[in-house]
N, C-alpha and C. Protein backbone atom coordinates (compact mmCIF):
# COMPACT_ATOMS: atom_id res chain seq x y z
N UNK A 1 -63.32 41.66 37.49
CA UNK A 1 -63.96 40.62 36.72
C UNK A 1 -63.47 40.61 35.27
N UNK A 2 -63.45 42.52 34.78
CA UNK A 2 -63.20 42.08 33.17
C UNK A 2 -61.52 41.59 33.56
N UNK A 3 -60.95 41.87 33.87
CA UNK A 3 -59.68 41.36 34.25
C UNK A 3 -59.08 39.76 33.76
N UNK A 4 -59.84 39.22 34.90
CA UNK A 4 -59.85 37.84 35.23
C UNK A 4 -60.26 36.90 34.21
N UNK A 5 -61.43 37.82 33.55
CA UNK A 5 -62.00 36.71 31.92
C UNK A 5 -60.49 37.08 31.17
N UNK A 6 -60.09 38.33 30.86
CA UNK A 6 -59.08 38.52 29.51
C UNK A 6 -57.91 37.45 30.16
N UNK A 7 -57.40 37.45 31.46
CA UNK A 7 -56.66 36.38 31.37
C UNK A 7 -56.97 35.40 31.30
N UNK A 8 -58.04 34.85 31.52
CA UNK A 8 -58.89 33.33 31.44
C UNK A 8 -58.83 33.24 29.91
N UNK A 9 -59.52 34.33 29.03
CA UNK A 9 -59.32 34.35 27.68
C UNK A 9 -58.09 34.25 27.14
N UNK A 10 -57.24 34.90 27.23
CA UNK A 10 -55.60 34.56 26.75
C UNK A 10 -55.42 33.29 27.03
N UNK A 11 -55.37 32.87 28.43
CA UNK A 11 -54.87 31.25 28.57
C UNK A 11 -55.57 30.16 27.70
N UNK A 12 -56.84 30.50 27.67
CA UNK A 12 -57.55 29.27 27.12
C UNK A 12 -57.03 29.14 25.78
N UNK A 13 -57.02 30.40 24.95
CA UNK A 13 -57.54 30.34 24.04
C UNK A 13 -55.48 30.21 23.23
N UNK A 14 -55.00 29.86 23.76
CA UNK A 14 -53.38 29.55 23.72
C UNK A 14 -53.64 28.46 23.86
N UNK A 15 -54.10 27.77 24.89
CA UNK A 15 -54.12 25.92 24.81
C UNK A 15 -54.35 25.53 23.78
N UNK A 16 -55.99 26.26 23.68
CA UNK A 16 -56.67 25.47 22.23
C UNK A 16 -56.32 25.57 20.70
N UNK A 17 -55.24 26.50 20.64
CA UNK A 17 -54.29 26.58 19.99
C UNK A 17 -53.10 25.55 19.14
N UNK A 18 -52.99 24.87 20.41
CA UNK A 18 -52.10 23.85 20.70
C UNK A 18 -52.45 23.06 19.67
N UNK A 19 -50.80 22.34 18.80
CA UNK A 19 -51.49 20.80 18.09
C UNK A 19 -52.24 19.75 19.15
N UNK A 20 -51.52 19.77 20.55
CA UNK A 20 -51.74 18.92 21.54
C UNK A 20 -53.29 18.88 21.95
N UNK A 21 -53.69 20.27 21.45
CA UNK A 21 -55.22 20.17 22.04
C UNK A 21 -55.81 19.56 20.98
N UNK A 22 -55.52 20.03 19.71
CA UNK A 22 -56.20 19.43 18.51
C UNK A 22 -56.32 17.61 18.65
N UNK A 23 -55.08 17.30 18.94
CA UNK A 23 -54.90 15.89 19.27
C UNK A 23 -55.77 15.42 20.20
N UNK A 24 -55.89 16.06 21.38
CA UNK A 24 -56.94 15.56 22.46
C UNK A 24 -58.71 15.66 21.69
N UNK A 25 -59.16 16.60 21.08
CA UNK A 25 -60.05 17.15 20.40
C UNK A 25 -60.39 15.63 19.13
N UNK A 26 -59.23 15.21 18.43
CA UNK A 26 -59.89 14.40 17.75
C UNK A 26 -59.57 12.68 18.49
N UNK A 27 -59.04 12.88 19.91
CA UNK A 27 -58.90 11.25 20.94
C UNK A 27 -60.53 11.47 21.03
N UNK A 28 -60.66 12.17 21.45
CA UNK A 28 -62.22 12.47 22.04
C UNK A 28 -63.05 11.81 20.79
N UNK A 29 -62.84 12.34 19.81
CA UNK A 29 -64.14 11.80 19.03
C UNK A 29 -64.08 10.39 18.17
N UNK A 30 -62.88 9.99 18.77
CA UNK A 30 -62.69 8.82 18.32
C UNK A 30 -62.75 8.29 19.17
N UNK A 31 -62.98 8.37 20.57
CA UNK A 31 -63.38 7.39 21.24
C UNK A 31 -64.99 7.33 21.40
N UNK A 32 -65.32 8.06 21.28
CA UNK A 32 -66.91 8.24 20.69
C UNK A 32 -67.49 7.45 19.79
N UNK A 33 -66.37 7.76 18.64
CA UNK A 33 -66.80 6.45 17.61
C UNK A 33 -66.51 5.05 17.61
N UNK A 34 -65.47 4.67 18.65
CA UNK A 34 -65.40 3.40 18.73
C UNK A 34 -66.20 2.84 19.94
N UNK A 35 -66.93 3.87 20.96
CA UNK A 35 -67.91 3.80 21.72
C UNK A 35 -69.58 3.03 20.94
N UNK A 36 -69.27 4.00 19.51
CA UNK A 36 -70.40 3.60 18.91
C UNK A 36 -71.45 2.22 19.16
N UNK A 37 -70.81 1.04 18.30
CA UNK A 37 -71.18 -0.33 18.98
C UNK A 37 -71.63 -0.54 20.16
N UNK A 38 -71.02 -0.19 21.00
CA UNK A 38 -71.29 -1.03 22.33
C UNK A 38 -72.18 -0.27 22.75
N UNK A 39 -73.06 1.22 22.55
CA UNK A 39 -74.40 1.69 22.70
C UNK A 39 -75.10 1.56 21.97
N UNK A 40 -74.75 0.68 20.62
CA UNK A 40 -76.00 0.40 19.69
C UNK A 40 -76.37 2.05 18.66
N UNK A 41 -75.24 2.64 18.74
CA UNK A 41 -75.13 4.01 18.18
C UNK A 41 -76.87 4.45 18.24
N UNK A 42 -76.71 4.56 19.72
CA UNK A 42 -78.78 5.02 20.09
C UNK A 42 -78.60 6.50 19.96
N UNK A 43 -79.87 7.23 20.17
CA UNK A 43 -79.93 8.74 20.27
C UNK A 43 -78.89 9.11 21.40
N UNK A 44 -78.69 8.90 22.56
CA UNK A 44 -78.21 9.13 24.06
C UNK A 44 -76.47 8.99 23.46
N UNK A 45 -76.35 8.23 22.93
CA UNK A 45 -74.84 7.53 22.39
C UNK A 45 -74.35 9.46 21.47
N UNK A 46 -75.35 9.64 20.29
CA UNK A 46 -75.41 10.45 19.40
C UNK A 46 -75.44 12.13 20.15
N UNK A 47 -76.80 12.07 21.26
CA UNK A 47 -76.76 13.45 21.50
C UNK A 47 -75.22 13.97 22.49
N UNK A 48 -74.94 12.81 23.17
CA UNK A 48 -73.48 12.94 23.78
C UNK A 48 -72.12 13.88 23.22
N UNK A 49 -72.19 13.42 21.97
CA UNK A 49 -71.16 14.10 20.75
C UNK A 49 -71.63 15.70 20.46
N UNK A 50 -73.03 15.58 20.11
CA UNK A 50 -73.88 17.21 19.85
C UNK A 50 -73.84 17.94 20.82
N UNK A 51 -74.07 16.86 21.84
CA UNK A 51 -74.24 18.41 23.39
C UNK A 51 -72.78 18.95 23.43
N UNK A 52 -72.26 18.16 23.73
CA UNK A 52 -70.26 18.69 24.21
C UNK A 52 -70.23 19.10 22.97
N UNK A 53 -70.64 19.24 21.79
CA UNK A 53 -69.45 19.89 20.57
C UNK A 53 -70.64 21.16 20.67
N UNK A 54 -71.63 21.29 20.70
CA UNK A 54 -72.29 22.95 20.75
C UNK A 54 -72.09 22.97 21.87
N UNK A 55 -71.76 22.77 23.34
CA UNK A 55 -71.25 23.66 24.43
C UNK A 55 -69.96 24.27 24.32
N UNK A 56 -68.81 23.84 23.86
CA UNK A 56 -67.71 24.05 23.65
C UNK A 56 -68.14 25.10 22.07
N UNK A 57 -68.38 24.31 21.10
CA UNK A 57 -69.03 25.72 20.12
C UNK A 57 -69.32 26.83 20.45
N UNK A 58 -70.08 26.58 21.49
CA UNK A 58 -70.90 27.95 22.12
C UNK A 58 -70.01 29.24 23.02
N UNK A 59 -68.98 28.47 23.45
CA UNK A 59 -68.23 28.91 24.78
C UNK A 59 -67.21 29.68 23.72
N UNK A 60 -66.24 28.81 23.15
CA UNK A 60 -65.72 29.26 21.95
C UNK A 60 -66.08 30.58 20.78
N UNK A 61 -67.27 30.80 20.55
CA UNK A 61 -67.40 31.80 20.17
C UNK A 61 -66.93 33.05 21.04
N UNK A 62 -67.68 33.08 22.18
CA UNK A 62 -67.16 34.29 22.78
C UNK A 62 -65.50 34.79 23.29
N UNK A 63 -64.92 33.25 23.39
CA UNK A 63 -63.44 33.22 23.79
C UNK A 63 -62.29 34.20 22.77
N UNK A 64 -63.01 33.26 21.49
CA UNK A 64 -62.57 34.10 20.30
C UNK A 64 -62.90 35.48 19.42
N UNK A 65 -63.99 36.12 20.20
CA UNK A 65 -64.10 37.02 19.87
C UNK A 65 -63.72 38.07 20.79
N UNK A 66 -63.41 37.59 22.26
CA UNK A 66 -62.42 38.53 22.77
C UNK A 66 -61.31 38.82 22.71
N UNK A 67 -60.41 37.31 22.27
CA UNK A 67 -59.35 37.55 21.90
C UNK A 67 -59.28 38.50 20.70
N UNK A 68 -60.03 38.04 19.91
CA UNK A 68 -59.73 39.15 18.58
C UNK A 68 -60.18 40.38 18.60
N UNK A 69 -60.91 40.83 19.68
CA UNK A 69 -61.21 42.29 20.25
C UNK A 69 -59.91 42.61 20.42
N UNK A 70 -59.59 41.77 21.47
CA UNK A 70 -58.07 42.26 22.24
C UNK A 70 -56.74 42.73 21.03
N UNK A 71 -56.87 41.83 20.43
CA UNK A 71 -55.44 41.43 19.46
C UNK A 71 -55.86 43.34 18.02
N UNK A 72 -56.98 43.06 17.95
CA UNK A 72 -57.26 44.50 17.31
C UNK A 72 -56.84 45.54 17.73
N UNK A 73 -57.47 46.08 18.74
CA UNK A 73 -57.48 46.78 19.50
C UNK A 73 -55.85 47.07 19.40
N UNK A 74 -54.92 46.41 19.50
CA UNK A 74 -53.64 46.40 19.88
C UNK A 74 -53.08 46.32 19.05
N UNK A 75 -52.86 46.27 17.48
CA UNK A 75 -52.87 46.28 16.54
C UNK A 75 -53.13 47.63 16.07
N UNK A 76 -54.58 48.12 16.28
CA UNK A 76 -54.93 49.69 15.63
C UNK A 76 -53.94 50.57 16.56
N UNK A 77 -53.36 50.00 17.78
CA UNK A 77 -52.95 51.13 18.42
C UNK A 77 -51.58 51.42 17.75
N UNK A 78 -50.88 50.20 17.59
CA UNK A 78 -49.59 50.15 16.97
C UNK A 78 -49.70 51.22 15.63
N UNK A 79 -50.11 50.83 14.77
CA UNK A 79 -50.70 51.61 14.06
C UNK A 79 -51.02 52.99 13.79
N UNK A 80 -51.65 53.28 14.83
CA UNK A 80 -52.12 54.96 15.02
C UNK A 80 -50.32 55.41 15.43
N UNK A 81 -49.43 54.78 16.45
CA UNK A 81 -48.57 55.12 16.69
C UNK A 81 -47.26 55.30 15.73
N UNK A 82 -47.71 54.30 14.42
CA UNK A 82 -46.46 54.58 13.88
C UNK A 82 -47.32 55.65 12.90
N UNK A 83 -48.62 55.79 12.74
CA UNK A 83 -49.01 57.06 12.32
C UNK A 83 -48.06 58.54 12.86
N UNK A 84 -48.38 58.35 13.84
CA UNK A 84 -48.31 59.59 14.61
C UNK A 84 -47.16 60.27 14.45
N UNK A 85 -46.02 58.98 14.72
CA UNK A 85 -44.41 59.27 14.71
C UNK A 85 -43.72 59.10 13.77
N UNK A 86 -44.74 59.30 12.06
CA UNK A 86 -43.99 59.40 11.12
C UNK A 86 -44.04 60.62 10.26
N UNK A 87 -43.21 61.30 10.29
CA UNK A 87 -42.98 62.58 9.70
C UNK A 87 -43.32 62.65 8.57
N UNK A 88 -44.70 63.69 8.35
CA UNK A 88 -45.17 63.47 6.97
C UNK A 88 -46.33 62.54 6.95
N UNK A 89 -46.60 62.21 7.89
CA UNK A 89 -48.01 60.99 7.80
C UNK A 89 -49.49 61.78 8.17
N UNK A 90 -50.47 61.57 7.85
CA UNK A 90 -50.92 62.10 7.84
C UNK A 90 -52.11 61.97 9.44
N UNK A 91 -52.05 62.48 10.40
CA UNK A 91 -52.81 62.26 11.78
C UNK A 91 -54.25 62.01 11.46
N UNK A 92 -54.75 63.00 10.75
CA UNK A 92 -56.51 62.17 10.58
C UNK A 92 -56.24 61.09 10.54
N UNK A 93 -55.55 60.05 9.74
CA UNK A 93 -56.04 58.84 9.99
C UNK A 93 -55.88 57.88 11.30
N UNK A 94 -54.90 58.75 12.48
CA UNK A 94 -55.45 57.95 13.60
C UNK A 94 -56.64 57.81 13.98
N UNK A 95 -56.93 56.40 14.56
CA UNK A 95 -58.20 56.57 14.91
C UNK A 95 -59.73 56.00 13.98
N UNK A 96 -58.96 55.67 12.80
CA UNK A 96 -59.94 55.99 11.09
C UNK A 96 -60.97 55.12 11.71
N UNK A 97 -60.57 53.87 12.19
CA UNK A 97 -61.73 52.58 12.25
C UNK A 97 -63.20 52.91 13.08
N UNK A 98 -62.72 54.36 13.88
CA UNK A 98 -63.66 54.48 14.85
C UNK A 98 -65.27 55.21 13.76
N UNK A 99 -64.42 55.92 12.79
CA UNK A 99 -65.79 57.06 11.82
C UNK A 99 -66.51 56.29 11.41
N UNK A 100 -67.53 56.91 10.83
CA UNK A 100 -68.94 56.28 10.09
C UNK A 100 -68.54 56.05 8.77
N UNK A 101 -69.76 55.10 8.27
CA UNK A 101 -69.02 54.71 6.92
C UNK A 101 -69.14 55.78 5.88
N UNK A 102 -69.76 57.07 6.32
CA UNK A 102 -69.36 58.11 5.39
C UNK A 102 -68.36 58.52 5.42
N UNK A 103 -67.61 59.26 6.35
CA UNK A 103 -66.22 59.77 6.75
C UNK A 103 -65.11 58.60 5.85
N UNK A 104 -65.45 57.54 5.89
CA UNK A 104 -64.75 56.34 5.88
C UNK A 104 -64.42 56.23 4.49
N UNK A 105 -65.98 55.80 3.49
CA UNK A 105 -65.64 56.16 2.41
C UNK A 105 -64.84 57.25 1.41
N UNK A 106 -64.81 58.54 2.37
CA UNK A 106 -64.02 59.60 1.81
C UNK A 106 -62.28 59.37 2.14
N UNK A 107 -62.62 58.95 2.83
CA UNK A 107 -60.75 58.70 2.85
C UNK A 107 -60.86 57.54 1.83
N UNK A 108 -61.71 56.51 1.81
CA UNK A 108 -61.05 55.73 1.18
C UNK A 108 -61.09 55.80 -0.41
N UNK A 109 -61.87 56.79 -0.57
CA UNK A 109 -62.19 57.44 -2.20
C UNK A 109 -60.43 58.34 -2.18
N UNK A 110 -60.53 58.94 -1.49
CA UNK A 110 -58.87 59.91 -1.50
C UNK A 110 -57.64 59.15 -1.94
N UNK A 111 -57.68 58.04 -1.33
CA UNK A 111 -56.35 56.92 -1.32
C UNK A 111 -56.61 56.40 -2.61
N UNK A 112 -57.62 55.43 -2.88
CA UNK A 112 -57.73 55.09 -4.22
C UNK A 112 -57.57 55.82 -5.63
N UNK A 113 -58.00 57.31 -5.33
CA UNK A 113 -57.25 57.77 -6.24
C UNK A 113 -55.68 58.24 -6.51
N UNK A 114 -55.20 58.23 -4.81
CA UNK A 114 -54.02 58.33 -5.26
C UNK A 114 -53.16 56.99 -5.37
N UNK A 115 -53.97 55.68 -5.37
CA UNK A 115 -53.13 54.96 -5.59
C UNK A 115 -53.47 55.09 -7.42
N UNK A 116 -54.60 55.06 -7.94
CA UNK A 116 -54.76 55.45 -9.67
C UNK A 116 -53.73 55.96 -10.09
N UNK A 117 -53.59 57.18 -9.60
CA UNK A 117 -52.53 58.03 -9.81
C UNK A 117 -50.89 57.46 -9.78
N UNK A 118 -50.43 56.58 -8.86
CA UNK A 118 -49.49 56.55 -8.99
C UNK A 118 -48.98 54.98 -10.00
N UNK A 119 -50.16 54.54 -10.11
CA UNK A 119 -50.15 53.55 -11.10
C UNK A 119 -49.88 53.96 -12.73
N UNK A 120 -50.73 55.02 -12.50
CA UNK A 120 -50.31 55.84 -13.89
C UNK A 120 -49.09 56.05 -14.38
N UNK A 121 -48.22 57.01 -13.21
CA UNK A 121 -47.55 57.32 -13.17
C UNK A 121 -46.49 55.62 -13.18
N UNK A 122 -46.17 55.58 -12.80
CA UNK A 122 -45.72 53.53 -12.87
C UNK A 122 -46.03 53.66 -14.63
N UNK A 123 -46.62 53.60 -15.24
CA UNK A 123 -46.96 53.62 -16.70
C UNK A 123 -45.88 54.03 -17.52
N UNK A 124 -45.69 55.67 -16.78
CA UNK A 124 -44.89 56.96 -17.22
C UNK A 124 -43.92 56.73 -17.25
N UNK A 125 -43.45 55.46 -16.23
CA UNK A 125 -41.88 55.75 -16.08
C UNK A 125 -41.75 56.14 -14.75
N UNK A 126 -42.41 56.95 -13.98
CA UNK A 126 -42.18 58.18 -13.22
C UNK A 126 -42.08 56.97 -12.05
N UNK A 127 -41.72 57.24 -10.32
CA UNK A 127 -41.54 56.58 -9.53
C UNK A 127 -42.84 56.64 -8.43
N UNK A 128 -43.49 55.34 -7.87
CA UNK A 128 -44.42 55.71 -6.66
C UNK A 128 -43.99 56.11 -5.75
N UNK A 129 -43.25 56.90 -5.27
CA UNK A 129 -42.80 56.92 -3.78
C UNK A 129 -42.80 57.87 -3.61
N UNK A 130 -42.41 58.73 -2.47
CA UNK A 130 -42.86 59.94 -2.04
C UNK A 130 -44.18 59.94 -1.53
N UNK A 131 -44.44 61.46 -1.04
CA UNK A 131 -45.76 62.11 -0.88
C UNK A 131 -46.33 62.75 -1.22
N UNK A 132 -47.04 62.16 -2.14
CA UNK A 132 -47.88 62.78 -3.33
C UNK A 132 -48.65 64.62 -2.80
N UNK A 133 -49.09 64.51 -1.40
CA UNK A 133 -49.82 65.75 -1.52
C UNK A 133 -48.97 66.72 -0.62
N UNK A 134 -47.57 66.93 -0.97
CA UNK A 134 -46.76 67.47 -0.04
C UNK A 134 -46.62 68.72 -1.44
């Protein structure tokens, strides 16, 4: 099942992507509006437009938040990997997104000061590069 949604999710969410869908997306509501008149733009004419744009709203949220599960997910991995396989990098931070926001804040208090630091240094003359805690 989870299977079958992530490809259902990939495909869809590639169409709707599309300028072509965008194009179909605003035929639609322009034929709505030139529908207008000839229903006397009544409630039934009106809720027509609201129902289909919060069902599709509705559906859409979740489409897009799997994709962007997915696309993360795959992303942090890349990531952790060029962590891993770079000589001199530091391995705690594979993984970082998973800690609490205490753990979290301490790395990110660590980095900020060494980016201070090398700004300073940028001041000095001196060069940012390297590894500062080697």
């Amino acid at each position: 099942m989870a299977r079958v949604y992530a490809s259902l999710a990939k495909k869809v969410s590639q169409w709707c992507g599309r300028p072509s869908t965008f194009a179909l997306a605003a035929g639609v509501i322009m034929i709505w509006l030139v529908t207008g008149p000839l229903f006397g733009f009544s409630n039934t004419w009106q809720l027509i437009i609201n129902t289909g744009t919060t069902i599709v709203t509705f559906l859409m949220v979740f489409l897009i938040q799997s994709t962007q599960n997915r696309d993360t997910a795959a992303i942090q991995l890349k990531l952790d990997e060029l962590i891993r396989a770079t000589q001199g990098a530091h391995n705690a931070l594979l993984d970082l997104e998973e800690l609490d926001e205490r753990r979290l804040e301490m790395f990110r208090a660590r980095y900020e000061h060494l980016a201070a630091e090398a700004r300073s240094g940028l001041e000095e003359g001196r060069p940012d590069t390297g590894t500062p805690d080697a």
